[in-house]
Protein backbone atom coordinates (compact mmCIF):
# COMPACT_ATOMS: atom_id res chain seq x y z
CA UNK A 1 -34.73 -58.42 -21.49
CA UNK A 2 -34.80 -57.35 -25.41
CA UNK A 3 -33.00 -55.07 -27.42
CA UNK A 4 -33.15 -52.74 -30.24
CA UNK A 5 -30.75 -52.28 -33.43
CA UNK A 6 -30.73 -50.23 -36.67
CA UNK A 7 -28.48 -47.72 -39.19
CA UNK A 8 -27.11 -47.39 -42.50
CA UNK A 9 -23.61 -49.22 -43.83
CA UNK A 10 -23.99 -52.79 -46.05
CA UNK A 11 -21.77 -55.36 -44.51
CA UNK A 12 -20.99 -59.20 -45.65
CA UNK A 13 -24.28 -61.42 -44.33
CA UNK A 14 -21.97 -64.05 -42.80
CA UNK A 15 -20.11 -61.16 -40.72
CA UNK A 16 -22.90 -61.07 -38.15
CA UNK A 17 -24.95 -62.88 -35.78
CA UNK A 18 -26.98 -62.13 -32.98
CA UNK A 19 -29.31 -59.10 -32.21
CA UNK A 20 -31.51 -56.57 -29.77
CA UNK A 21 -31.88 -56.01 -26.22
CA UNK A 22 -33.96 -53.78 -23.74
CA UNK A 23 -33.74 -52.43 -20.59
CA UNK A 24 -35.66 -50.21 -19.40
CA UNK A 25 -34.23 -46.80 -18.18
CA UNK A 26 -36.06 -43.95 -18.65
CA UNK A 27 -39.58 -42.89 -17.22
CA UNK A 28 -40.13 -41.43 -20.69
CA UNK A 29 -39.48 -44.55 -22.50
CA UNK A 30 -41.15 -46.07 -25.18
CA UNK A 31 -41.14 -49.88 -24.41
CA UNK A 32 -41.21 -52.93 -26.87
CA UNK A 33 -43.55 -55.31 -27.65
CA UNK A 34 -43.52 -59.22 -29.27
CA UNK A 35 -39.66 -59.48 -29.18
CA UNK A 36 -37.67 -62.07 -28.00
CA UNK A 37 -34.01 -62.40 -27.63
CA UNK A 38 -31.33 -65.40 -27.41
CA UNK A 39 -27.52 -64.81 -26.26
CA UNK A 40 -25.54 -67.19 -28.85
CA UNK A 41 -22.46 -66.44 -27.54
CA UNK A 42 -20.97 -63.40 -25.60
CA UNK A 43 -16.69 -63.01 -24.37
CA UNK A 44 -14.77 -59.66 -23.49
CA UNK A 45 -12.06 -58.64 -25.71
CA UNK A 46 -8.16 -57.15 -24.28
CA UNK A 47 -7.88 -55.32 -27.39
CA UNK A 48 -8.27 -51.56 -27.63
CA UNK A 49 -11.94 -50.85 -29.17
CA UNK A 50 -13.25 -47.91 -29.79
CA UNK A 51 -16.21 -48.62 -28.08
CA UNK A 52 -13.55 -49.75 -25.28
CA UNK A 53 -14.34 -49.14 -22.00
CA UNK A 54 -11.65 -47.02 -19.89
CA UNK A 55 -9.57 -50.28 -19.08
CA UNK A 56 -9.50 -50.94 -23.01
CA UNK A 57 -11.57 -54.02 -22.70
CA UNK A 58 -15.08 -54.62 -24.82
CA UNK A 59 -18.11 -57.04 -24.74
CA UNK A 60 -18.75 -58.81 -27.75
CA UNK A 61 -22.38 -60.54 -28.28
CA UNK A 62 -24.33 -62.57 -30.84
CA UNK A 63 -27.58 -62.71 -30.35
CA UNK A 64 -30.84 -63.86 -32.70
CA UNK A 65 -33.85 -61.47 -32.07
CA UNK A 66 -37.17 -62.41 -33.29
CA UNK A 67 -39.90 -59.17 -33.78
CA UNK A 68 -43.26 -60.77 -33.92
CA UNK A 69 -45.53 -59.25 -36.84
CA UNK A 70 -46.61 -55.72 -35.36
CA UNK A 71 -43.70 -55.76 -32.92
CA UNK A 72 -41.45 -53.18 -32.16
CA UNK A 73 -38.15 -52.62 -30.42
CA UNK A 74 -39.30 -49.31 -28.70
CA UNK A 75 -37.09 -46.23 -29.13
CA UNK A 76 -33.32 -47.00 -27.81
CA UNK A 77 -29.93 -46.36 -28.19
CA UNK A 78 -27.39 -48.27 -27.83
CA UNK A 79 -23.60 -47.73 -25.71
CA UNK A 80 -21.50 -49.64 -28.53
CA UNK A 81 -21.90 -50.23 -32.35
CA UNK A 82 -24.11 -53.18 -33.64
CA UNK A 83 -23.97 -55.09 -37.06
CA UNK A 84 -27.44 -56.85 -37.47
CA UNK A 85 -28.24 -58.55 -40.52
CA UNK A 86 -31.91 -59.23 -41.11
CA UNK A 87 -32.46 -63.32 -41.67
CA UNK A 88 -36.12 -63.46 -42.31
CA UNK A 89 -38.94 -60.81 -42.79
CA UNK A 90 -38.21 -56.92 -43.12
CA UNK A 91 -37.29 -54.50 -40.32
CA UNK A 92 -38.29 -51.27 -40.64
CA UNK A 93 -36.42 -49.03 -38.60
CA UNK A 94 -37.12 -45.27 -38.11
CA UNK A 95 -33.97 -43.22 -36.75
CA UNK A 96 -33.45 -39.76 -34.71
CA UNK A 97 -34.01 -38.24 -37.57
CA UNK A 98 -37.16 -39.23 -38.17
CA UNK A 99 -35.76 -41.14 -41.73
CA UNK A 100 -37.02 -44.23 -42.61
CA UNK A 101 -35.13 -47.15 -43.50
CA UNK A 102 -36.44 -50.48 -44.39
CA UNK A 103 -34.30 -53.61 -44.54
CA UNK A 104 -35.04 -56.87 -46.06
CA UNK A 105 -33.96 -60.17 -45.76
CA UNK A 106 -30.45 -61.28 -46.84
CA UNK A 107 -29.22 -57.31 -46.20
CA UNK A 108 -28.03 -55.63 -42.92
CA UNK A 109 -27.08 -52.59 -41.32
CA UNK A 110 -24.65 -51.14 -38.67
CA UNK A 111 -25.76 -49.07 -35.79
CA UNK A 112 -23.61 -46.33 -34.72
CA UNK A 113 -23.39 -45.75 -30.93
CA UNK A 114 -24.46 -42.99 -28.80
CA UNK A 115 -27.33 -40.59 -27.46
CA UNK A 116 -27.56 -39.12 -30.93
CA UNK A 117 -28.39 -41.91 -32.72
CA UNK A 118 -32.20 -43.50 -31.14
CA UNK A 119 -34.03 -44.85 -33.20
CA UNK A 120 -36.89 -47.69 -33.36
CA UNK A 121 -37.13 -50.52 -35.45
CA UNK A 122 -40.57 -52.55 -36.53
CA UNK A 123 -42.20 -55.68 -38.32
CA UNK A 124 -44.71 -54.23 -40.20
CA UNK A 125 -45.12 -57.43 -42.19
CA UNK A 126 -47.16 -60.77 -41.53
CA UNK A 127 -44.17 -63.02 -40.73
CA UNK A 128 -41.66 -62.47 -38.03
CA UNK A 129 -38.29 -60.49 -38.83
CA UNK A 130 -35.51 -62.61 -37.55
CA UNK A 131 -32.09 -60.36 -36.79
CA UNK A 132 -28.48 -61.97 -36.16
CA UNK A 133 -26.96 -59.39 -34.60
CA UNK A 134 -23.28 -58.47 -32.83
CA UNK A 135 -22.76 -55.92 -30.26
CA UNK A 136 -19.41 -54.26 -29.59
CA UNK A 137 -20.45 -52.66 -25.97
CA UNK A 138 -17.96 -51.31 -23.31
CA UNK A 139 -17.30 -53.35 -21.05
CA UNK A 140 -20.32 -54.14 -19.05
CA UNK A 141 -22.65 -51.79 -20.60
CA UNK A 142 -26.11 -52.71 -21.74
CA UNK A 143 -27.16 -53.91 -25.40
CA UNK A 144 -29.17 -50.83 -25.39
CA UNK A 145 -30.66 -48.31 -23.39
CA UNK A 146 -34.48 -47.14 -23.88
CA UNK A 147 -34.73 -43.93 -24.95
CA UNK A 148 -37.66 -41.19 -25.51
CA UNK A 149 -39.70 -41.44 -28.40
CA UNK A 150 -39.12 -38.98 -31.46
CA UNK A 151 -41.12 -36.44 -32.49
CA UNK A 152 -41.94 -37.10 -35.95
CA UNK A 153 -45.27 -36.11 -36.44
C-alpha cells in the first residue's frame, strides 16, 4: 500500500496531515518505489462533500508518507482532493501536463481530483521528503489509483 499526492494552491501548514497511497490498477501503470505510508487517523463524514459519494458521505485520512531519496510515487490519480504539506526534504512533482512543480519544506499543495489530473511526484534530493497529507475520498474509494505514465519526452 502507498500513495501519491501533488497540485498547485498554498494552504496554512498546520491545516494538514497525512499523505500518499498506491494501489495498483492498471496493467499500464507506472509503480512506486522507496515509499512508505502510515494511517494517523481516518473517520467518514455525514456531511455533503463534494467529493461525496452518492449517499453524501466522505472518507477523511491523515496520513505521513515518507519518499526515500530517489523514490517516487509512480504516476496516479487520485478519486478525492488531497492537501499535503511537505515536512522535510522537497517533492518534486510532475503533473498531466507535463509542468513541473517543486515543493519545499514548510509549503504545501492541494491535489485536485479526477482522471485529468495524474501526475507523479519525486525525491530528487539526498534526504527523505516527509508529506502530512489529508484525503477527502468518496466513501470507500482508494487514496489513489495508478495511472499511465505521461508522455513528456
Amino acid at each position: 500500500m502507498g500513495k501519491r499526492g501533488g497540485v498547485r494552491r498554498a494552504v496554512p501548514a498546520g491545516a494538514c496531515v497525512v499523505a500518499l497511497g498506491f494501489v495498483p490498477t492498471a496493467a499500464t501503470a507506472t509503480p512506486g518505489s522507496g515509499v512508505t505510508g502510515t494511517v494517523v487517523a481516518k473517520g467518514t463524514s455525514t456531511g455533503k462533500l463534494k467529493v461525496a459519494s452518492p449517499k453524501g458521505r466522505a472518507d477523511v485520512t491523515f496520513r505521513t508518507i515518507t519518499i526515500e531519496p530517489g523514490g517516487s510515487t509512480g504516476w496516479h490519480t487520485h478519486a478525492g482532493q488531497l492537501i499535503a504539506v511537505v515536512a522535510s526534504g522537497t517533492l518534486t512533482r510532475t503533473l498531466s501536463d507535463c509542468s513541473v512543480e517543486v515543493t519545499p519544506a514548510g509549503t504545501s499543495f492541494i491535489e485536485p481530483s479526477g482522471p485529468g489530473h495524474r501526475h507523479i511526484g519525486r525525491n530528487h534530493g539526498n534526504g527523505p521528503v516527509v508529506l502530512w497529507v489529508t484525503y477527502l475520498m468518496p466513501e470507500g474509494r482508494a487514496l489513489s489509483d495508478d495511472a499511465e505514465a505521461v508522455d513528456c519526452g
